[in-house]
N, C-alpha and C. Protein backbone atom coordinates (compact mmCIF):
# COMPACT_ATOMS: atom_id res chain seq x y z
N UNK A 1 -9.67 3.53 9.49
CA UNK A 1 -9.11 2.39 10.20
C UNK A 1 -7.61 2.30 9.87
N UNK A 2 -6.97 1.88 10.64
CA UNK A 2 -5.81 1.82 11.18
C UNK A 2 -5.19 0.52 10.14
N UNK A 3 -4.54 0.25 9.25
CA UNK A 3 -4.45 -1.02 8.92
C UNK A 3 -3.09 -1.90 9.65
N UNK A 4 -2.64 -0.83 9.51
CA UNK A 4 -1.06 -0.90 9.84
C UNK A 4 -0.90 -1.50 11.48
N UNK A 5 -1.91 -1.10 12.34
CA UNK A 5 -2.18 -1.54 13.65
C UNK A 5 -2.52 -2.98 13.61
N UNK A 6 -3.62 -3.50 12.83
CA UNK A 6 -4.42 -4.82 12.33
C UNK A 6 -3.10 -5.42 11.84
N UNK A 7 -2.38 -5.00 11.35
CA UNK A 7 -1.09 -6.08 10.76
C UNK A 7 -0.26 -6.07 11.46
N UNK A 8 -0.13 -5.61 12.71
CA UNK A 8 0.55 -5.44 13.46
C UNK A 8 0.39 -6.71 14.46
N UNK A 9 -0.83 -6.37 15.21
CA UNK A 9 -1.58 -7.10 15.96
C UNK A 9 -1.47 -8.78 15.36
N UNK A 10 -1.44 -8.95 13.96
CA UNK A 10 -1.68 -10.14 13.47
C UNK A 10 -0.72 -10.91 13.52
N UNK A 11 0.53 -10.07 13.09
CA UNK A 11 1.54 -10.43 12.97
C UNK A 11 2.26 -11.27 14.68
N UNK A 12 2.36 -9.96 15.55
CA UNK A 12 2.12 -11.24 17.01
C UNK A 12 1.22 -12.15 17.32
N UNK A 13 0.03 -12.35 17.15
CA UNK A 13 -0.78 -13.47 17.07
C UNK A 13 0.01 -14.36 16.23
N UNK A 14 0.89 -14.49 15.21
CA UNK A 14 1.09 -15.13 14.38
C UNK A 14 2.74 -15.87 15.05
N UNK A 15 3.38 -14.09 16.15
CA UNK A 15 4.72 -15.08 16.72
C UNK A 15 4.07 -15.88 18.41
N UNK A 16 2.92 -15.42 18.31
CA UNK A 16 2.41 -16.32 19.66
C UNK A 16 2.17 -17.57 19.39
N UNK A 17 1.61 -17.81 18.24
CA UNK A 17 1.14 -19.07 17.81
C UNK A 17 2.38 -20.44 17.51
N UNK A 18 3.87 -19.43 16.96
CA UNK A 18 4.68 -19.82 16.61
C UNK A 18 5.07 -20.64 17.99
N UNK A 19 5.49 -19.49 18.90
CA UNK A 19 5.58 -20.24 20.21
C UNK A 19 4.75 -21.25 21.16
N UNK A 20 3.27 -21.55 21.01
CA UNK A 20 2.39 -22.10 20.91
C UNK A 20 2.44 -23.49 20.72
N UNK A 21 3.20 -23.50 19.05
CA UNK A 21 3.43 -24.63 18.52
C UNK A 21 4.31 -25.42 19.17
N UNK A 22 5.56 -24.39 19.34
CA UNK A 22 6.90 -25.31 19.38
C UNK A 22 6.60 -26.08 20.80
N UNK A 23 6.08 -25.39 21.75
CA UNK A 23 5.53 -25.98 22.94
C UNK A 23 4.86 -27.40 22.62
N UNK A 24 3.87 -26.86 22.15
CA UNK A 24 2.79 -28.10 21.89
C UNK A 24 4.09 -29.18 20.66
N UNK A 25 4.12 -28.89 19.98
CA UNK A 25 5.18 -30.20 19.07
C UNK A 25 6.33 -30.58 20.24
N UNK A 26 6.93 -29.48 21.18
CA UNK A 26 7.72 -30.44 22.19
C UNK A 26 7.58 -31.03 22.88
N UNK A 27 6.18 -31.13 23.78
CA UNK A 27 5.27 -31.67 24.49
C UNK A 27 5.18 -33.23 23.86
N UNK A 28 4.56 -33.10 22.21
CA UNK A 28 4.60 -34.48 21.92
C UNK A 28 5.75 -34.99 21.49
N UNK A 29 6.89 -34.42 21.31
CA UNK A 29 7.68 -35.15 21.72
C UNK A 29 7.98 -35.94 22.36
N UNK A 30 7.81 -35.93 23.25
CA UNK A 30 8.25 -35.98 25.11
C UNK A 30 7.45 -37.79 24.56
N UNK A 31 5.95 -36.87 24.72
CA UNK A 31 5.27 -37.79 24.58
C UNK A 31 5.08 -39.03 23.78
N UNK A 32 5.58 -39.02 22.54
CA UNK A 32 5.76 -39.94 21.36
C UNK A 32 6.85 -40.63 21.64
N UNK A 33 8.03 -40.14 22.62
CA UNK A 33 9.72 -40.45 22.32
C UNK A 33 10.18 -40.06 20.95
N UNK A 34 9.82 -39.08 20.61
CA UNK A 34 10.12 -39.14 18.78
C UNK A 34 10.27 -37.89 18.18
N UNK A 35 11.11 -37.20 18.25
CA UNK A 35 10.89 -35.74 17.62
C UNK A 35 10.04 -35.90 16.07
N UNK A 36 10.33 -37.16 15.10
CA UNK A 36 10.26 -37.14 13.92
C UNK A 36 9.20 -37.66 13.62
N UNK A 37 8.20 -38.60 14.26
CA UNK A 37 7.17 -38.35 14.71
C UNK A 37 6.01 -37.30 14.99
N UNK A 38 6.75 -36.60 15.82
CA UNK A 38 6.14 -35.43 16.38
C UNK A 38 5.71 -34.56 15.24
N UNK A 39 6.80 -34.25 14.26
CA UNK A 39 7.13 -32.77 13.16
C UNK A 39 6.11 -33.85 12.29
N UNK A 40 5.86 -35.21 11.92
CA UNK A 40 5.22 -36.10 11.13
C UNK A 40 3.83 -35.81 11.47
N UNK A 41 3.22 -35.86 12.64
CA UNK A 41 1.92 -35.65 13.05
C UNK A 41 1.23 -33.92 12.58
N UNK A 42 2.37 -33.25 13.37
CA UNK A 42 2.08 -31.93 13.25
C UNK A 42 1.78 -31.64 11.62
N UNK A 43 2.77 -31.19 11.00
CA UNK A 43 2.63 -31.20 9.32
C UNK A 43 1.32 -32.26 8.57
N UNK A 44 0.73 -33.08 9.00
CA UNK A 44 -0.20 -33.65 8.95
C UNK A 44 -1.27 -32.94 9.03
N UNK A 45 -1.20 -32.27 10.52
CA UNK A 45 -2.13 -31.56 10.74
C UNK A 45 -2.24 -30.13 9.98
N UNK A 46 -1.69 -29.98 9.34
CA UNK A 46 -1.11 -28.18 8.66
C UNK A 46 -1.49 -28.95 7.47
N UNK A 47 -1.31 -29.72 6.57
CA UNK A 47 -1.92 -30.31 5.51
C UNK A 47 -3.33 -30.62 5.46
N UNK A 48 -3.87 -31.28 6.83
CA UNK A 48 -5.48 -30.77 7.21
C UNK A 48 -6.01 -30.13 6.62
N UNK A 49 -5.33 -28.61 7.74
CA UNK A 49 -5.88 -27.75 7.70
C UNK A 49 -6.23 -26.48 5.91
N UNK A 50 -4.86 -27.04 5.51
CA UNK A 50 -4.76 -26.30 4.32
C UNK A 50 -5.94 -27.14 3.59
N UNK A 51 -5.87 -28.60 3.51
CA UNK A 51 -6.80 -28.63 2.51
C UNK A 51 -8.25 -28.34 2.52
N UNK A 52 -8.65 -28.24 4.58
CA UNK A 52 -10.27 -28.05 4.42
C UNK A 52 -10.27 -26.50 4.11
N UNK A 53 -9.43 -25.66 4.37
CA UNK A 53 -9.29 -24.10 3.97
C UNK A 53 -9.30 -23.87 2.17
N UNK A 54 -8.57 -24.96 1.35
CA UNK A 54 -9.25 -25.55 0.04
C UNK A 54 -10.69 -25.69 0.10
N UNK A 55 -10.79 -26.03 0.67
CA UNK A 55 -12.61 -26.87 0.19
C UNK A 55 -13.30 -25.69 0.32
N UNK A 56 -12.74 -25.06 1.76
CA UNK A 56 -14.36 -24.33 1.87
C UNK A 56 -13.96 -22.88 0.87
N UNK A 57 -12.76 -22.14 0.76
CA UNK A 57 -12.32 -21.21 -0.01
C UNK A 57 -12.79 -21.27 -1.53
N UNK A 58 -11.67 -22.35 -1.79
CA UNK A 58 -12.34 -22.82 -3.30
C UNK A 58 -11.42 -21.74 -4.18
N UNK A 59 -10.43 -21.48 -3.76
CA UNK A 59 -9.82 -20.19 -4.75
C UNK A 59 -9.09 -21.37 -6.10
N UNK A 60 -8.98 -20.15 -6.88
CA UNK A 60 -8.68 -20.81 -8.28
C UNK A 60 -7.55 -20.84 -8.60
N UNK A 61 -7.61 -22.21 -9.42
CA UNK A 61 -6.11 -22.91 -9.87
C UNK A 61 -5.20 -22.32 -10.51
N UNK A 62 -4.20 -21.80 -10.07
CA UNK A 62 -3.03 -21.44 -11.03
C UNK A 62 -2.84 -21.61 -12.20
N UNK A 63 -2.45 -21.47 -13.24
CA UNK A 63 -2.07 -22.26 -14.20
C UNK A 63 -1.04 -22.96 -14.48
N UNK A 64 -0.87 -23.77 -15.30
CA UNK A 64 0.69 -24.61 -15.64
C UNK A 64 1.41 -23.55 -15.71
N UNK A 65 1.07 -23.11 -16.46
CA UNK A 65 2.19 -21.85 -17.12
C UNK A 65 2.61 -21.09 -15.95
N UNK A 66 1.85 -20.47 -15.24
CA UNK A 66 2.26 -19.91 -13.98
C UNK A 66 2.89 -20.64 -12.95
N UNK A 67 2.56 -21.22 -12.72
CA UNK A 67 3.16 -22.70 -11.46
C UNK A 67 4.70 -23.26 -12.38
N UNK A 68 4.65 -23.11 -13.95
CA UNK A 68 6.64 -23.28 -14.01
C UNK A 68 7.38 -22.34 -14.60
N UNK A 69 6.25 -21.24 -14.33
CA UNK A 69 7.48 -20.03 -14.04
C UNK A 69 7.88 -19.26 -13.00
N UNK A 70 7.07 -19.80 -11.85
CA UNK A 70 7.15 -19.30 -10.65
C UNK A 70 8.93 -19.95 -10.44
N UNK A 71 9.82 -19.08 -9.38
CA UNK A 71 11.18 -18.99 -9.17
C UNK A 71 11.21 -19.95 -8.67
N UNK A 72 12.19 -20.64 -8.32
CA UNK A 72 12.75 -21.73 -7.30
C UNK A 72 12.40 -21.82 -5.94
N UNK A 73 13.15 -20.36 -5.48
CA UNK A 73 13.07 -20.28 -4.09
C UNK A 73 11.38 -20.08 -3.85
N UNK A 74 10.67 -19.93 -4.44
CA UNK A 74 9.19 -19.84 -4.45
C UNK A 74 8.40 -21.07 -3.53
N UNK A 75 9.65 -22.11 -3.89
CA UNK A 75 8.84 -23.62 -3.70
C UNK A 75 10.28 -23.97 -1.78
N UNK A 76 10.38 -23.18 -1.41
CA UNK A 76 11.37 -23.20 -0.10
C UNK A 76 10.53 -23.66 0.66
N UNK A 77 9.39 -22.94 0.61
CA UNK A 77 8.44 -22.55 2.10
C UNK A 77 8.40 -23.88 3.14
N UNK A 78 7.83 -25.06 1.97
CA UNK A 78 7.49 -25.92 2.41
C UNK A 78 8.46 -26.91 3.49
N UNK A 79 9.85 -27.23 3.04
CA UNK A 79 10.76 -27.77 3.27
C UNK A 79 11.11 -26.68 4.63
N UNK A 80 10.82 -25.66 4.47
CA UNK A 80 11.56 -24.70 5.70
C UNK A 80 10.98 -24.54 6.59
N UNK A 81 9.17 -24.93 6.68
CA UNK A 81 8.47 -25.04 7.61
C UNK A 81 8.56 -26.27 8.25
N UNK A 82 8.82 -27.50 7.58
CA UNK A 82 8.57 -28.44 8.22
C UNK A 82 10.06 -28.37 8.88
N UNK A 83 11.10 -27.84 8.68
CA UNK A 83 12.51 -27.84 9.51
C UNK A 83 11.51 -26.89 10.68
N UNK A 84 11.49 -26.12 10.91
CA UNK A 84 11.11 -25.04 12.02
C UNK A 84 10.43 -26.19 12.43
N UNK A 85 9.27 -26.93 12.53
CA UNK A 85 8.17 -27.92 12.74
C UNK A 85 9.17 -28.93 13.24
N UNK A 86 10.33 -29.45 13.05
CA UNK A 86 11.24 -30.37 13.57
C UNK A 86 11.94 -30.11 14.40
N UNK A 87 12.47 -28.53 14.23
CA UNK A 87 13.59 -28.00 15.23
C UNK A 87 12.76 -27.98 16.84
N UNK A 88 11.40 -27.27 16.12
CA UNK A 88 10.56 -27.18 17.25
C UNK A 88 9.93 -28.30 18.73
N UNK A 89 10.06 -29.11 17.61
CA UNK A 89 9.72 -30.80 18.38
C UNK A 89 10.73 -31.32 18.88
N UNK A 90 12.11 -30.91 18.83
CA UNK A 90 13.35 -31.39 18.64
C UNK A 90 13.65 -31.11 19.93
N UNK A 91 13.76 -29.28 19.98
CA UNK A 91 14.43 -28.41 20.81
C UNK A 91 13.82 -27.95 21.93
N UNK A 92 12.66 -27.62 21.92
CA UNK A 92 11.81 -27.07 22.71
C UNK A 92 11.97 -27.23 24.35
N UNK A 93 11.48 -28.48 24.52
CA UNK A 93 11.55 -29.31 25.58
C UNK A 93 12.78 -29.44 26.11
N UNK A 94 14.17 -29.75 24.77
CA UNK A 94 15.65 -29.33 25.50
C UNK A 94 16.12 -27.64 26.52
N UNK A 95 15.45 -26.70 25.36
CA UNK A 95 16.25 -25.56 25.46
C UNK A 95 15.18 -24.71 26.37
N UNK A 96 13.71 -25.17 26.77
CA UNK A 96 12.64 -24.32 27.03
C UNK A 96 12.21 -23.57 26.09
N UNK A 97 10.65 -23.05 26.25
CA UNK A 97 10.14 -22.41 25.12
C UNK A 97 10.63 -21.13 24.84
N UNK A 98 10.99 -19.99 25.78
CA UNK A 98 11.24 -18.86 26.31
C UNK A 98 12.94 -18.95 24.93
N UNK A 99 13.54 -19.65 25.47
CA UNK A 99 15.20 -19.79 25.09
C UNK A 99 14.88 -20.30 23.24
N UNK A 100 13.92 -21.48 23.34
CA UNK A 100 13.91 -21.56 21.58
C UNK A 100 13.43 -20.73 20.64
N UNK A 101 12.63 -20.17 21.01
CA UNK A 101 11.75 -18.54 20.56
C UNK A 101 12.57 -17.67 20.35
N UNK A 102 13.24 -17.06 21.31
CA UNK A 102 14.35 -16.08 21.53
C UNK A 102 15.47 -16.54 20.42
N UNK A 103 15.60 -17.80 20.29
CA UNK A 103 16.54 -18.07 19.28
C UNK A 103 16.14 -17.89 17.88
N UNK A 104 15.30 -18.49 18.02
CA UNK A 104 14.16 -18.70 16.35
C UNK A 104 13.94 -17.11 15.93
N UNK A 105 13.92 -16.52 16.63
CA UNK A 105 13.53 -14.52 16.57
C UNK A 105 15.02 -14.20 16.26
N UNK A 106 16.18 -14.24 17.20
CA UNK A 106 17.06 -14.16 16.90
C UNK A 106 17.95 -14.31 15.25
N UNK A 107 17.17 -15.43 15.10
CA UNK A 107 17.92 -15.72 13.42
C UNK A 107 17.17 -15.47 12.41
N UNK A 108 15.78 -15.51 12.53
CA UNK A 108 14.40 -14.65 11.63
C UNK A 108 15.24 -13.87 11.51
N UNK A 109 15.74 -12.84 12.30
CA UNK A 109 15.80 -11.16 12.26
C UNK A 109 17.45 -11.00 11.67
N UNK A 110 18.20 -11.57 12.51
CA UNK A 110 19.57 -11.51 11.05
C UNK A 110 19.26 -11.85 9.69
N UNK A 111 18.45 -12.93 9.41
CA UNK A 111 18.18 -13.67 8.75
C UNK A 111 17.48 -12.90 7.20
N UNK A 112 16.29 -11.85 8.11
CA UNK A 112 15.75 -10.51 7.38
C UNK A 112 16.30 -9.66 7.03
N UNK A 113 17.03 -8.86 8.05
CA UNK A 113 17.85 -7.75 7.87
C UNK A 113 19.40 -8.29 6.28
N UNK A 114 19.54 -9.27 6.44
CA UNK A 114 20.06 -9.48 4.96
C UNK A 114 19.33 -9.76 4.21
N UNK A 115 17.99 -10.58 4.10
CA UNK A 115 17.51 -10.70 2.98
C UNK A 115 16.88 -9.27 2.43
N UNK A 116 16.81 -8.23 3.78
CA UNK A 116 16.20 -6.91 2.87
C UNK A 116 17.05 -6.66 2.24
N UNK A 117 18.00 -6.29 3.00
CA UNK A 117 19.70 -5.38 2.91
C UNK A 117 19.88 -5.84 1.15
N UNK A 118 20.00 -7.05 0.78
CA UNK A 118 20.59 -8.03 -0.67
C UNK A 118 19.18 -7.89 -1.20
N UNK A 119 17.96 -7.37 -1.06
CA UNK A 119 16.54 -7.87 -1.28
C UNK A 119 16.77 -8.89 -2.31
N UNK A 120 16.83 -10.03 -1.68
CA UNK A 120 17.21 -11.44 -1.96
C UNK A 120 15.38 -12.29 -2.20
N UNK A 121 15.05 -13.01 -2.40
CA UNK A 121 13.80 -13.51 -2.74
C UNK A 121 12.54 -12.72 -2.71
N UNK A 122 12.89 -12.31 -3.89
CA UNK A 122 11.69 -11.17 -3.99
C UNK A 122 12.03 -9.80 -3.51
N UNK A 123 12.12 -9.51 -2.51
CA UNK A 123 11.68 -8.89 -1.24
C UNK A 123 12.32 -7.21 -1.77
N UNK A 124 11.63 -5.92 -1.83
CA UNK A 124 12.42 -5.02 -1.67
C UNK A 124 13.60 -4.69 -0.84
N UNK A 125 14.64 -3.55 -1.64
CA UNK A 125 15.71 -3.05 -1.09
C UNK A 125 15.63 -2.64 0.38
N UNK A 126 15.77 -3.02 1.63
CA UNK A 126 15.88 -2.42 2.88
C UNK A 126 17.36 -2.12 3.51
N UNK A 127 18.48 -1.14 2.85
CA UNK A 127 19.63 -1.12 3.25
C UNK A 127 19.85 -1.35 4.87
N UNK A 128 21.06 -1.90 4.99
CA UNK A 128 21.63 -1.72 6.69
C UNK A 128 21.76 -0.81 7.30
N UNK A 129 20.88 -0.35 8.25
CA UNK A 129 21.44 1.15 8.57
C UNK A 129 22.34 1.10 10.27
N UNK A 130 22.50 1.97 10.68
CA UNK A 130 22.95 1.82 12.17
C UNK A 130 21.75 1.18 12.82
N UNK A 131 20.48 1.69 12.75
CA UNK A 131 19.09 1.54 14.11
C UNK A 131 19.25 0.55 13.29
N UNK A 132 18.65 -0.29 12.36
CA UNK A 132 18.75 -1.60 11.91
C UNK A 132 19.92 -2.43 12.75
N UNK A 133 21.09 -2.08 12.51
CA UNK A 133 21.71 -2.98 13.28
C UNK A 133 21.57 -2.97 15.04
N UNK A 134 21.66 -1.97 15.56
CA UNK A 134 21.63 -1.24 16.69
C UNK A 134 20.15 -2.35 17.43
N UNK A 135 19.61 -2.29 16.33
CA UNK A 135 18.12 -2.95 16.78
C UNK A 135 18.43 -4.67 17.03
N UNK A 136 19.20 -4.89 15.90
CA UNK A 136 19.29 -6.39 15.32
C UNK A 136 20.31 -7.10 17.18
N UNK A 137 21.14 -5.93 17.36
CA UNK A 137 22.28 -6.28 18.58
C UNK A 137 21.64 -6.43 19.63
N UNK A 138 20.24 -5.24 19.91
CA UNK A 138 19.43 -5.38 21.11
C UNK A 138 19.02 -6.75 20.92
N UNK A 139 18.03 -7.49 20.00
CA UNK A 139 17.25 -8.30 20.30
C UNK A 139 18.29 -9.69 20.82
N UNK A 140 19.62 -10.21 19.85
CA UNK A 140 20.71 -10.73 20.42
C UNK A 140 21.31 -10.38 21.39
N UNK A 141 20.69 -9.53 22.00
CA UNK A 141 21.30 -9.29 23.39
C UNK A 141 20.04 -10.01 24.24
N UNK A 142 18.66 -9.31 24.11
CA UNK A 142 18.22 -10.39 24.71
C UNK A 142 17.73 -11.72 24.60
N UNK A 143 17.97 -12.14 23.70
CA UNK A 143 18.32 -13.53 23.48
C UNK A 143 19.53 -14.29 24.63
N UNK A 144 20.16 -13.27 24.77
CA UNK A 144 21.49 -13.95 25.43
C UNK A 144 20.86 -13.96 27.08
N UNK A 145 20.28 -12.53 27.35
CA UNK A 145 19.62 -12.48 28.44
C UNK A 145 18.73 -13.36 28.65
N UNK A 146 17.90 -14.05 28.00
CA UNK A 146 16.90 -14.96 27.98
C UNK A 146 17.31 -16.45 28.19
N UNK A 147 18.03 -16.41 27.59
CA UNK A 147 19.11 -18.12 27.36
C UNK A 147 20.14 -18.10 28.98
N UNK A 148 20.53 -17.39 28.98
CA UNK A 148 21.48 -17.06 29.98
C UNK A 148 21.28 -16.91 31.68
N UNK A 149 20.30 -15.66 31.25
CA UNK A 149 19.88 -14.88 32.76
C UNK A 149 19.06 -15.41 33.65
């Protein structure tokens, strides 16, 4: 078996869903009058979900010791999802889903290509190469095509 295909596959299920969301959180926007609201409900619901995925999982507790030596940037996630979860509720509905996606991909991917390049939080060394950039210019290109065209 293929794993590399399966993580592949998952991984777009995972930017479909992304786009999915921002739809659905801009939608209630609309609907609430409230972006802050909106990112309030949603994250609600992602706290749900994490905790019945607790219950029924049941995986085991960290330890103290581990939980304050874990790094700083370790503890980002949270604060950076619920921004994406705001921008999403925010923007969506302004910019269309097509145009906020394209953007949100757009800055993921600069965003990566330095954190490999510096392998900055954690992350192994992935130097800059030409196709890296070459790649990074296509997708900002269609971003621009997308926003634009």
């Amino acid at each position: 078996m293929n794993w590399n295909i399966i993580y592949a596959l998952l991984a777009a299920g995972a930017g479909a869903s992304i786009a999915m969301q921002a739809s659905a959180n801009g939608a209630f926007r609309r609907h609430l009058d409230d972006h802050w609201w909106a990112a309030f409900f949603s994250i609600c619901g992602t706290f749900i979900t994490a905790v019945v995925g607790m219950i029924v999982l049941r995986p085991t507790m960290p330890s103290a010791e581990t939980l304050r030596s874990t790094q700083w940037w370790n503890w980002i996630g949270g604060p950076l999802g619920a921004m994406i979860v705001l921008a999403g509720a925010a923007l969506t509905t302004r910019l269309g889903a097509a145009p906020f996606i394209a953007l949100v991909v757009g800055g993921q991917l600069l965003s990566s290509v330095l954190l490999d390049h510096f392998a900055l939080l954690g992350l192994p060394e992935q130097p800059i190469t030409p196709g890296r950039v070459l790649g990074a210019v296509f997708v900002v290109a269609g971003v621009v095509c997308i926003k634009y065209l």
